[in-house]
N, C-alpha and C. Protein backbone atom coordinates (compact mmCIF):
# COMPACT_ATOMS: atom_id res chain seq x y z
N UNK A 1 63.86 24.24 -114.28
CA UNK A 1 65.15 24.82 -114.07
C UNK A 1 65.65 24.51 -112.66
N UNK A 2 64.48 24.64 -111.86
CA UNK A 2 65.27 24.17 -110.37
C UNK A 2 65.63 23.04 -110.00
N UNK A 3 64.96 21.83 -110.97
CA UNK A 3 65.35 20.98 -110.74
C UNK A 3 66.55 20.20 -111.44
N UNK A 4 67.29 20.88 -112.79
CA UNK A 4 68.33 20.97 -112.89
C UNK A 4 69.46 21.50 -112.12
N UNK A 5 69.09 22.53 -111.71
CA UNK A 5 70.14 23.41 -110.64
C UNK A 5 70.23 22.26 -109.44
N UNK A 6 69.05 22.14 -108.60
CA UNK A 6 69.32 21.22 -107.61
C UNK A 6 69.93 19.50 -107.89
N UNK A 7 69.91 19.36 -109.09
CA UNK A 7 70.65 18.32 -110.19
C UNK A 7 71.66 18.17 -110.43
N UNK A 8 72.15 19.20 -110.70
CA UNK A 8 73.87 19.74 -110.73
C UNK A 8 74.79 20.15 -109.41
N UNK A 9 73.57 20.32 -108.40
CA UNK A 9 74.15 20.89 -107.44
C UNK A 9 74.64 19.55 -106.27
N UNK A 10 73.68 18.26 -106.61
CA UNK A 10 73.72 17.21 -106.06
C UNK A 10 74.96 16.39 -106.73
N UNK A 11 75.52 16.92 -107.88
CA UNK A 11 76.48 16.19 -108.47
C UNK A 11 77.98 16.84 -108.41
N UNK A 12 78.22 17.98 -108.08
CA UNK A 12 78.67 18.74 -107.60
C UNK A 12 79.27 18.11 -105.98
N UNK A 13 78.38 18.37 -104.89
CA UNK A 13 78.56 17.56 -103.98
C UNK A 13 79.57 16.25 -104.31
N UNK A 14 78.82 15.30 -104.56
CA UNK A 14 78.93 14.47 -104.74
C UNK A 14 80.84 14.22 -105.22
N UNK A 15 80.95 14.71 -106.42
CA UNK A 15 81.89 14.99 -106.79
C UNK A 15 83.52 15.57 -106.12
N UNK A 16 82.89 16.54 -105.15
CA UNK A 16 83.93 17.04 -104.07
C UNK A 16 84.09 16.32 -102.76
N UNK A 17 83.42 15.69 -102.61
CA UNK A 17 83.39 14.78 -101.32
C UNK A 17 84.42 13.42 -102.15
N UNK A 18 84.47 12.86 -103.33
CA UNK A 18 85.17 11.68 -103.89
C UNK A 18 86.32 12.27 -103.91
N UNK A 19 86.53 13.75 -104.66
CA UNK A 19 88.00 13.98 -105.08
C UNK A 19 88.57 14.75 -103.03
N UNK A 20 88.11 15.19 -102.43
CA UNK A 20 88.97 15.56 -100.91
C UNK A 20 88.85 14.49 -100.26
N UNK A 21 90.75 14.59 -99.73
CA UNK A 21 91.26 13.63 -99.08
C UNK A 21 90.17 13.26 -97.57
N UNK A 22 90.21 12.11 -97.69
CA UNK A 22 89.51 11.43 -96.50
C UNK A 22 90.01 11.34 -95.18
N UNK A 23 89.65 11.43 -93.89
CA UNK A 23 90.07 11.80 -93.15
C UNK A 23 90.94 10.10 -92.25
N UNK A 24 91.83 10.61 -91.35
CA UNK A 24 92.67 9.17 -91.24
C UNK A 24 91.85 8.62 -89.90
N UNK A 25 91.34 7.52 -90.13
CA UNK A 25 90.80 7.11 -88.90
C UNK A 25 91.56 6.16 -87.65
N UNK A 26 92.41 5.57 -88.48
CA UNK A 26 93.50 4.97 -87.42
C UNK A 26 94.76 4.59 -88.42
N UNK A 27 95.33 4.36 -87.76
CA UNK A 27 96.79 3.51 -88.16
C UNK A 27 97.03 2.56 -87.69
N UNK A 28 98.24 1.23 -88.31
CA UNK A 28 98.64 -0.26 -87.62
C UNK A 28 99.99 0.05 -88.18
N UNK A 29 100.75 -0.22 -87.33
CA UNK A 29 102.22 -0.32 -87.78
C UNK A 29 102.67 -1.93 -87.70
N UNK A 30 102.92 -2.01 -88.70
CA UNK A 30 103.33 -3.98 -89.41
C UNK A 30 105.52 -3.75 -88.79
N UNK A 31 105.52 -4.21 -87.76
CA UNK A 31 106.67 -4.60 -87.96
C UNK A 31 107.17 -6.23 -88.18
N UNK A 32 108.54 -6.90 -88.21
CA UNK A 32 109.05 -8.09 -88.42
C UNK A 32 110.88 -7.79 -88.26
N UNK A 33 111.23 -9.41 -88.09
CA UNK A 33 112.82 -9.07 -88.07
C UNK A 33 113.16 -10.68 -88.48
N UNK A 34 113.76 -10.41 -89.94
CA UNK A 34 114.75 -11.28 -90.64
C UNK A 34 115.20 -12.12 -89.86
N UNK A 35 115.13 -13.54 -89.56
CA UNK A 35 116.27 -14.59 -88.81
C UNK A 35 117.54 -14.68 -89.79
N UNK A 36 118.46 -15.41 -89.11
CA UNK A 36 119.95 -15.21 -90.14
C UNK A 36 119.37 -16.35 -90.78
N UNK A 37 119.00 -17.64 -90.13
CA UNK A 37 118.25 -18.73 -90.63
C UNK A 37 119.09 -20.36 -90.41
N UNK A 38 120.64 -19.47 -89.12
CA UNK A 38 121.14 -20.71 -89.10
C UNK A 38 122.15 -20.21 -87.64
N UNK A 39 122.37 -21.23 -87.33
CA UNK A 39 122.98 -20.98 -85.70
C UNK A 39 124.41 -21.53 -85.62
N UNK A 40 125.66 -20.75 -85.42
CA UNK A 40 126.80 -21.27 -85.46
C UNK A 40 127.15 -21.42 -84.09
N UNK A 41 127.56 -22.43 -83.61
CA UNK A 41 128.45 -22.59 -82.06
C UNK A 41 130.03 -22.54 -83.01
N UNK A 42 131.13 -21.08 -82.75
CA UNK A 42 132.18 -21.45 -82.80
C UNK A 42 133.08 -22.49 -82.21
N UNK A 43 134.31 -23.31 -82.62
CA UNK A 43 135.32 -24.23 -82.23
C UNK A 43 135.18 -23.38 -80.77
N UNK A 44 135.45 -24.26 -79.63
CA UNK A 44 136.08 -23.90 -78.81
C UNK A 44 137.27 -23.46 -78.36
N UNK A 45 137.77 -22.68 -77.07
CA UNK A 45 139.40 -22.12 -77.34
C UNK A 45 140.19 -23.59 -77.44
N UNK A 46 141.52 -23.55 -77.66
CA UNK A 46 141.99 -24.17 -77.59
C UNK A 46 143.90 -23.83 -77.05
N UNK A 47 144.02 -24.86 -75.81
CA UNK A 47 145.29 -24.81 -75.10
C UNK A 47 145.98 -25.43 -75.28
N UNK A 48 147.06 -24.86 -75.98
CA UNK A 48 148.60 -25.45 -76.60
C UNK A 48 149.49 -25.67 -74.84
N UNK A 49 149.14 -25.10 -74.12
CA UNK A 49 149.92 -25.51 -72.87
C UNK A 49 151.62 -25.00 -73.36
N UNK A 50 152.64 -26.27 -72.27
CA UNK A 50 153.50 -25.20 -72.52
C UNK A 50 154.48 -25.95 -73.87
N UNK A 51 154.97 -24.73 -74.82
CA UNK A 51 155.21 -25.11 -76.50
C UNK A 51 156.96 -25.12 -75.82
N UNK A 52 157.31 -26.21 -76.86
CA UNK A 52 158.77 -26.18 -76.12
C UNK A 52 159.52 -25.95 -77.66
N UNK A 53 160.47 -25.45 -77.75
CA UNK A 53 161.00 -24.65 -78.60
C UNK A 53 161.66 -26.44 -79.69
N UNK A 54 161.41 -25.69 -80.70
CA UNK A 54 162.03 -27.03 -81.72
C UNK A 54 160.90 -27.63 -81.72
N UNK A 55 159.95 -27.98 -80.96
CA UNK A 55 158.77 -28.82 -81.41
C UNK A 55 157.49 -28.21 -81.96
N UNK A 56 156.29 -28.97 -82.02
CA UNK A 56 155.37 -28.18 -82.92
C UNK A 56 154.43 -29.10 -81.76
N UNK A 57 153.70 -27.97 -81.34
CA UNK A 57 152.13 -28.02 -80.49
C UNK A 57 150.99 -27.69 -81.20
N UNK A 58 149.97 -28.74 -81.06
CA UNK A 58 149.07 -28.68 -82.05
C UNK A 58 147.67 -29.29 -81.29
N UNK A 59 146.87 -28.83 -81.84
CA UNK A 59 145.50 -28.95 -80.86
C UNK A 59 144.39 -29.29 -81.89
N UNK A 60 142.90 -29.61 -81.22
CA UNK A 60 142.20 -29.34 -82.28
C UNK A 60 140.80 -28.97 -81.26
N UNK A 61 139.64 -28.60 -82.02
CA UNK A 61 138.15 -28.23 -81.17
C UNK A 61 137.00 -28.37 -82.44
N UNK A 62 136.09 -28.82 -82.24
CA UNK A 62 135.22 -28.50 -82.96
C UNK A 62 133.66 -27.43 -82.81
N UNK A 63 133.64 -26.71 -83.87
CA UNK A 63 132.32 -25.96 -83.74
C UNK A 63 130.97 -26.82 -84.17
N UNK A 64 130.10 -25.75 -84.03
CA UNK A 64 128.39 -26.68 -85.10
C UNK A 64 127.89 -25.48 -85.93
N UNK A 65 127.93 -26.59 -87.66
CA UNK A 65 126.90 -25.65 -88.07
C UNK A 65 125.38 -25.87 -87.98
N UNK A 66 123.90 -25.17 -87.63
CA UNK A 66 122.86 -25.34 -88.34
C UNK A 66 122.08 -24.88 -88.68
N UNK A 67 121.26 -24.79 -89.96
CA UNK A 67 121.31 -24.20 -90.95
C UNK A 67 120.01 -24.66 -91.57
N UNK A 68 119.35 -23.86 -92.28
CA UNK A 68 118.09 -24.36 -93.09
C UNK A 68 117.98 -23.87 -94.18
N UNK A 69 119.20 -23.06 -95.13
CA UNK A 69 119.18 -22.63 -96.23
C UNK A 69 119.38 -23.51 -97.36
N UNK A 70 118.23 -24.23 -98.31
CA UNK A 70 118.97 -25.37 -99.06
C UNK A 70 119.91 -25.31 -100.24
N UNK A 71 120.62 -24.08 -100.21
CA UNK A 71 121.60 -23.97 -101.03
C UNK A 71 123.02 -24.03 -100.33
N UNK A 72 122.64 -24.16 -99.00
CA UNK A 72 124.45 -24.47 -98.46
C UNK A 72 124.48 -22.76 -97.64
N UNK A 73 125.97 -23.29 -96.93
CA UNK A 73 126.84 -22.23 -96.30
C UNK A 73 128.22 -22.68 -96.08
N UNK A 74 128.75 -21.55 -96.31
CA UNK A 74 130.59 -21.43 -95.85
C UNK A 74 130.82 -20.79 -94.52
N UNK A 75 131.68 -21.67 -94.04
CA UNK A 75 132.03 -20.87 -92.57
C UNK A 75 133.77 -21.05 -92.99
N UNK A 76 134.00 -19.70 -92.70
CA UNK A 76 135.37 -19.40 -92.83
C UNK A 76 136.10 -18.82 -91.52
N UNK A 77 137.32 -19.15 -91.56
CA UNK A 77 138.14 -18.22 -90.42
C UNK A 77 139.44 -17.32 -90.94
N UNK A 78 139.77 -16.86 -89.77
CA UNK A 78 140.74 -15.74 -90.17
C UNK A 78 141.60 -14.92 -88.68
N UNK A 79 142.77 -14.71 -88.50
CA UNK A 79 143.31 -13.87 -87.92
C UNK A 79 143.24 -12.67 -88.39
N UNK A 80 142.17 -11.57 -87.61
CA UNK A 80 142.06 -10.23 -88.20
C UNK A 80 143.20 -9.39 -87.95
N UNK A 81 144.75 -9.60 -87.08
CA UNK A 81 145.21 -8.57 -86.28
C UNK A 81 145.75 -7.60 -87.81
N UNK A 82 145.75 -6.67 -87.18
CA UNK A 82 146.74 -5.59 -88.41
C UNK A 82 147.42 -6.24 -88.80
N UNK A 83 148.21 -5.87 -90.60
CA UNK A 83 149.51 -6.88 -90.84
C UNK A 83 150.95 -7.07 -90.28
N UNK A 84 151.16 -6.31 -89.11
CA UNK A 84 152.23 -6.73 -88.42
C UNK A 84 152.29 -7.81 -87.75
N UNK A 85 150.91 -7.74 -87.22
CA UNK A 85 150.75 -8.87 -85.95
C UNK A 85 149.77 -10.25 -86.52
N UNK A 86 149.21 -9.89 -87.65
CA UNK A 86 148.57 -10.74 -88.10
C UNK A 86 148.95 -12.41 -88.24
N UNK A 87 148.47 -13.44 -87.82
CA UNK A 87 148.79 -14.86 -87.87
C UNK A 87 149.89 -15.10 -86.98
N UNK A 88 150.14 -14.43 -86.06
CA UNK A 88 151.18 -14.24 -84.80
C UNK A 88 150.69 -14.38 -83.64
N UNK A 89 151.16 -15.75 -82.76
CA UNK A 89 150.21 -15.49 -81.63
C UNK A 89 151.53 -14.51 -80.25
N UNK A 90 150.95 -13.76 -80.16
CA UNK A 90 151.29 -13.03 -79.25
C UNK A 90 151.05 -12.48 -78.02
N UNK A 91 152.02 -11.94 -77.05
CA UNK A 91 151.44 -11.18 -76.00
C UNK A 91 151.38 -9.77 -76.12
N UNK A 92 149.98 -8.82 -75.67
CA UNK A 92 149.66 -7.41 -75.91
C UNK A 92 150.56 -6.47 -75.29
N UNK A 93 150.87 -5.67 -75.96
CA UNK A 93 151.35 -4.42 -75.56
C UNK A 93 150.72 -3.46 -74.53
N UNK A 94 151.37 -2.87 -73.69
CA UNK A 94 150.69 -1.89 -72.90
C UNK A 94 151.08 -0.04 -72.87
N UNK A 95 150.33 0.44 -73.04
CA UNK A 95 150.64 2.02 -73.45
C UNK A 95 149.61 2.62 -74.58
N UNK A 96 149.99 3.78 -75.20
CA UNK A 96 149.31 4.10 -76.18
C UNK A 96 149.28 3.79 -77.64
N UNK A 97 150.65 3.09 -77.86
CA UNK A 97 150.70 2.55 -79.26
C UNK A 97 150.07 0.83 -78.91
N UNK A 98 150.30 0.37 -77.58
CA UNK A 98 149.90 -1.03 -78.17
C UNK A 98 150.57 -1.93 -78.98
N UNK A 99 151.98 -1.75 -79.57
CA UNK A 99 152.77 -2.57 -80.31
C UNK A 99 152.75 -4.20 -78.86
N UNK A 100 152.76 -5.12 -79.93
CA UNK A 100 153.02 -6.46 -79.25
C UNK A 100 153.93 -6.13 -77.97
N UNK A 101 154.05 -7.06 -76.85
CA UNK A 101 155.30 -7.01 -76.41
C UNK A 101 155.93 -8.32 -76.18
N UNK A 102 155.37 -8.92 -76.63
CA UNK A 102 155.91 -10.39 -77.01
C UNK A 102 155.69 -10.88 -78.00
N UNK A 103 156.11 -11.35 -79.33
CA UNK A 103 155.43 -12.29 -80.55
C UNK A 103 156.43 -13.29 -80.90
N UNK A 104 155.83 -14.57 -81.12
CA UNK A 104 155.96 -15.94 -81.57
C UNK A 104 156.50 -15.91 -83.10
N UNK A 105 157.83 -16.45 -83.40
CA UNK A 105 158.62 -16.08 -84.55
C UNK A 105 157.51 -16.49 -85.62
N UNK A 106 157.31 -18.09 -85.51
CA UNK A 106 156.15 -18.79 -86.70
C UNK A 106 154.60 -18.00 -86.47
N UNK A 107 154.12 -18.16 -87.21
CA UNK A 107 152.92 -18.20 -87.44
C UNK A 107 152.34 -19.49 -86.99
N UNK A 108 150.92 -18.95 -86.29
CA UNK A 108 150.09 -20.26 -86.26
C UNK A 108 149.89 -20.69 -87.85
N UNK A 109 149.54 -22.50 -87.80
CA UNK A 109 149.01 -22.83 -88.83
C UNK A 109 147.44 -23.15 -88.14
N UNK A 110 146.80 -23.57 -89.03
CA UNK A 110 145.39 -23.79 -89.03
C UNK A 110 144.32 -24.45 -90.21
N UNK A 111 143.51 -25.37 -90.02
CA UNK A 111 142.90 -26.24 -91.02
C UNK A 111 141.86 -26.93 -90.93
N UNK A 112 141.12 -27.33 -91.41
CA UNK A 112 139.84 -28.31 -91.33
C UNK A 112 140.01 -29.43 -91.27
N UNK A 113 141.84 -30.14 -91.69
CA UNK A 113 142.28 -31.18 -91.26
C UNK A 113 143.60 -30.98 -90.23
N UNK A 114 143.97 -31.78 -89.78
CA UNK A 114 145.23 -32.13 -89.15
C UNK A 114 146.31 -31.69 -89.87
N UNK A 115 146.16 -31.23 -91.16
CA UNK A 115 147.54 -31.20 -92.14
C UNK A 115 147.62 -29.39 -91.80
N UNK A 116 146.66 -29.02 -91.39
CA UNK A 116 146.56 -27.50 -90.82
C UNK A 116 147.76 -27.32 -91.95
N UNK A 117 146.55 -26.90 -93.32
CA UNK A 117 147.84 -26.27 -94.04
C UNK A 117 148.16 -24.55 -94.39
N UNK A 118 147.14 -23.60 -93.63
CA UNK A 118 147.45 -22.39 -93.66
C UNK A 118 147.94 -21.80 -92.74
N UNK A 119 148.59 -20.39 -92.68
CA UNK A 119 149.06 -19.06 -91.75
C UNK A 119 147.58 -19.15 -91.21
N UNK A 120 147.31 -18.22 -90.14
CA UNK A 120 146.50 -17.68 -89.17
C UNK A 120 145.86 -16.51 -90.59
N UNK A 121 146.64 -16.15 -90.87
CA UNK A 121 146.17 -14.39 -91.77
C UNK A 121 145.69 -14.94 -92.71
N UNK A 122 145.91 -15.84 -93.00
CA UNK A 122 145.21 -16.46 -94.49
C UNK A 122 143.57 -16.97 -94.30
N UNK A 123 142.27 -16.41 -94.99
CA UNK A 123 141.48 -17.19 -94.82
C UNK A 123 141.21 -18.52 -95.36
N UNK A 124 140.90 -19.17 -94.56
CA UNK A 124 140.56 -20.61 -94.68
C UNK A 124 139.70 -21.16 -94.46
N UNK A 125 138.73 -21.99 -95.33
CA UNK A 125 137.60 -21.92 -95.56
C UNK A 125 137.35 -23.84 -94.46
N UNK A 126 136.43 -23.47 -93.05
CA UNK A 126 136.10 -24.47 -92.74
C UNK A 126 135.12 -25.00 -93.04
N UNK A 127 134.53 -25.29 -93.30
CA UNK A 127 133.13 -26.21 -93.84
C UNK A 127 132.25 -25.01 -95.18
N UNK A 128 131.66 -26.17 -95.88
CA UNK A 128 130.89 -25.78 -97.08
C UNK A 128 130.37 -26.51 -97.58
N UNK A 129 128.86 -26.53 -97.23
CA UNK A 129 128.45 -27.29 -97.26
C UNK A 129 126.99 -26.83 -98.71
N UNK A 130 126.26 -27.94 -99.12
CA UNK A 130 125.16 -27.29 -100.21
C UNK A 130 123.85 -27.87 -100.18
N UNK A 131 123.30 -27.97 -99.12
CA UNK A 131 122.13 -28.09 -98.43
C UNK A 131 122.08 -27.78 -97.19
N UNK A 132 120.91 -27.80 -96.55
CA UNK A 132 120.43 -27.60 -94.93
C UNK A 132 121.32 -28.68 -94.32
N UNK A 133 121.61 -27.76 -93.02
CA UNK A 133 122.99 -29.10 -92.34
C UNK A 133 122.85 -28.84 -90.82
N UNK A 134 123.07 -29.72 -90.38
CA UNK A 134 123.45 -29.81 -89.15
C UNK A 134 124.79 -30.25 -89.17
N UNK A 135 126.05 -29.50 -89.04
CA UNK A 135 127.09 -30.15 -89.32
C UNK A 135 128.25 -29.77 -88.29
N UNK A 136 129.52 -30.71 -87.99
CA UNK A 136 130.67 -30.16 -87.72
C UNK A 136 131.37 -29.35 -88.03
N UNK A 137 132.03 -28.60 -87.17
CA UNK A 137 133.31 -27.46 -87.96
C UNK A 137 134.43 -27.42 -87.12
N UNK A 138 135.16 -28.47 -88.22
CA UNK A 138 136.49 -29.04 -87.99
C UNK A 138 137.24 -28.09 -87.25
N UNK A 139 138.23 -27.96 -86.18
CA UNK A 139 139.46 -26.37 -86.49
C UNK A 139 140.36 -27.30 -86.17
N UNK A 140 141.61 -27.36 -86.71
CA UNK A 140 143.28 -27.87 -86.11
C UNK A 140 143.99 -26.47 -86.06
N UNK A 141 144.94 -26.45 -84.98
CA UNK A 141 145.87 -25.76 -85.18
C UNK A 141 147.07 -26.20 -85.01
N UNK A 142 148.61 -25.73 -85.29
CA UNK A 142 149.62 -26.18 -84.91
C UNK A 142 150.65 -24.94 -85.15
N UNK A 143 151.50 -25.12 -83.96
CA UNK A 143 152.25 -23.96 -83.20
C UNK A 143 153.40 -24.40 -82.92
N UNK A 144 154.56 -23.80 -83.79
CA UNK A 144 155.87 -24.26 -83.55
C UNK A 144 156.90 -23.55 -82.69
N UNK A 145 157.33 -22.88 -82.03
CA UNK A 145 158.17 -22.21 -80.62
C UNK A 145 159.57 -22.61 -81.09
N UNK A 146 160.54 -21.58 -81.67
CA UNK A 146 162.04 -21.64 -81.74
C UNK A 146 162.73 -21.33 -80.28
N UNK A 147 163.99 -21.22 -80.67
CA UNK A 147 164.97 -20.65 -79.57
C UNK A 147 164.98 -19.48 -79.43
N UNK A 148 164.78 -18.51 -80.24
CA UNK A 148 164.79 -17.40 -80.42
C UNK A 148 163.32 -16.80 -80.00
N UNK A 149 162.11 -17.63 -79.43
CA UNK A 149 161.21 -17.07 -79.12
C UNK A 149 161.04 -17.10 -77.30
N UNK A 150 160.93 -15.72 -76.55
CA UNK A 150 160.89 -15.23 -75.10
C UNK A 150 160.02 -16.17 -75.07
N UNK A 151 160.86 -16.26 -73.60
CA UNK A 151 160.26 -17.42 -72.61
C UNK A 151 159.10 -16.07 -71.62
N UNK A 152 158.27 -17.10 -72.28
CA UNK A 152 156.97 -15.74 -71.76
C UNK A 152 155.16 -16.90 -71.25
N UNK A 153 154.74 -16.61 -70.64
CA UNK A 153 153.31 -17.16 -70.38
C UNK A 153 151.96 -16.10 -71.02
N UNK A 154 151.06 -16.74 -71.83
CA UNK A 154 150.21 -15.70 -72.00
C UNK A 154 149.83 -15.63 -73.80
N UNK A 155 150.98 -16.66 -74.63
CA UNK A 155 150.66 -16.12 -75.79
C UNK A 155 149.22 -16.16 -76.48
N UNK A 156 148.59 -15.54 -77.05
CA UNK A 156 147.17 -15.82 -77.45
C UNK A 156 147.02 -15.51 -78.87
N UNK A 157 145.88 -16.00 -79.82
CA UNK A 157 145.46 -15.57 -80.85
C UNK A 157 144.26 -15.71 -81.07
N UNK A 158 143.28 -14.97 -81.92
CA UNK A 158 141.76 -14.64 -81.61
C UNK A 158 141.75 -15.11 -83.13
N UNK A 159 140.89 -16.30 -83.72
CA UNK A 159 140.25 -16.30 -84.46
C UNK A 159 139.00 -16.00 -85.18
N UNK A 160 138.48 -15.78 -85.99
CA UNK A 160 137.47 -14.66 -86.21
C UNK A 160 136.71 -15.40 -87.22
N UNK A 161 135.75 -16.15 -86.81
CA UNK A 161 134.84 -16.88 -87.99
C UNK A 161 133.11 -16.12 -88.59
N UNK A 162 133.49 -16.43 -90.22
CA UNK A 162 131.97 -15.54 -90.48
C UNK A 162 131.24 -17.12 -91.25
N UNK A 163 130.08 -16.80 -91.11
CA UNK A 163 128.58 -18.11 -92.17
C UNK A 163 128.47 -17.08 -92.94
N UNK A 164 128.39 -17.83 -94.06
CA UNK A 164 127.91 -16.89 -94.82
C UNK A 164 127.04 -18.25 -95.60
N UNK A 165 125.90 -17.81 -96.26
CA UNK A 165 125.05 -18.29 -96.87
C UNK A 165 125.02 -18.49 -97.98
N UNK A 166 125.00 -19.57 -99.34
CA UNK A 166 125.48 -19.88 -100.70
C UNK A 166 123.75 -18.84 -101.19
């Protein structure tokens, strides 16, 4: 009998030591951080100098894409301003509303060729490409100045380019 009891009692043990939680002897914390997996140099600015009214001033710059995704990427641009001011190159307002205090009647155009065939507000898709690239990114712009637009120094417009990955 005792050596059943001490039989059961060894299995018992045994038993409660498998099922209670084990005690923590250390920890490792695993961190990491995602690369985008491709490096854009945006177009450089570009200076229309001075736009003389009736004519059309037009420039161009190029960016770089590169990239190691072998399904491609799109690099697009865009004039983000609100839709008043949007695709307008203008001079800023000063005060609390910030309304323009100068804006350019036309719209910039803008393109991946010379034919710069969109508005500023419109996105327009510069390069797209569908493999790993090391590539150019075309920008033209062209800027036309009426009579009706203030004789002013300063006009500017901020283009806003995103990669995005196919």
């Amino acid at each position: 009998m005792k050596k059943r009891i001490l039989t059961l009692g060894v299995v018992l043990v045994l038993v409660s030591v498998l099922a209670a939680p084990g005690a923590v002897l250390a920890t490792t914390e695993v961190t990491g951080t995602v690369a985008e997996g491709y490096t854009f140099t945006a177009p450089s600015g570009i200076a229309l100098g001075s736009m003389a009214p009736g004519a059309t001033a037009t420039g161009d710059s190029t960016g770089n894409l590169e990239g190691n995704n072998p399904d491609g990427y799109t690099v697009k641009g865009i004039d983000e301003n609100d839709t008043v001011t949007a695709g307008y190159m203008l001079i800023e307002g000063t005060g609390t509303l910030a309304a323009p205090q100068y804006m350019l009647t036309n719209k910039l155009k803008m393109g991946d060729t010379g034919a710069v065939p969109n508005d500023a507000d419109v996105e327009t898709t510069f390069l797209s490409t569908d493999d790993i690239t090391d590539a150019s990114v075309p920008f033209y712009v062209s800027q036309t100045a009426t009579y009706a637009d203030p004789v002013q120094s300063g006009y500017t417009i901020t283009i806003t380019f995103t990669v995005t990955p196919k």
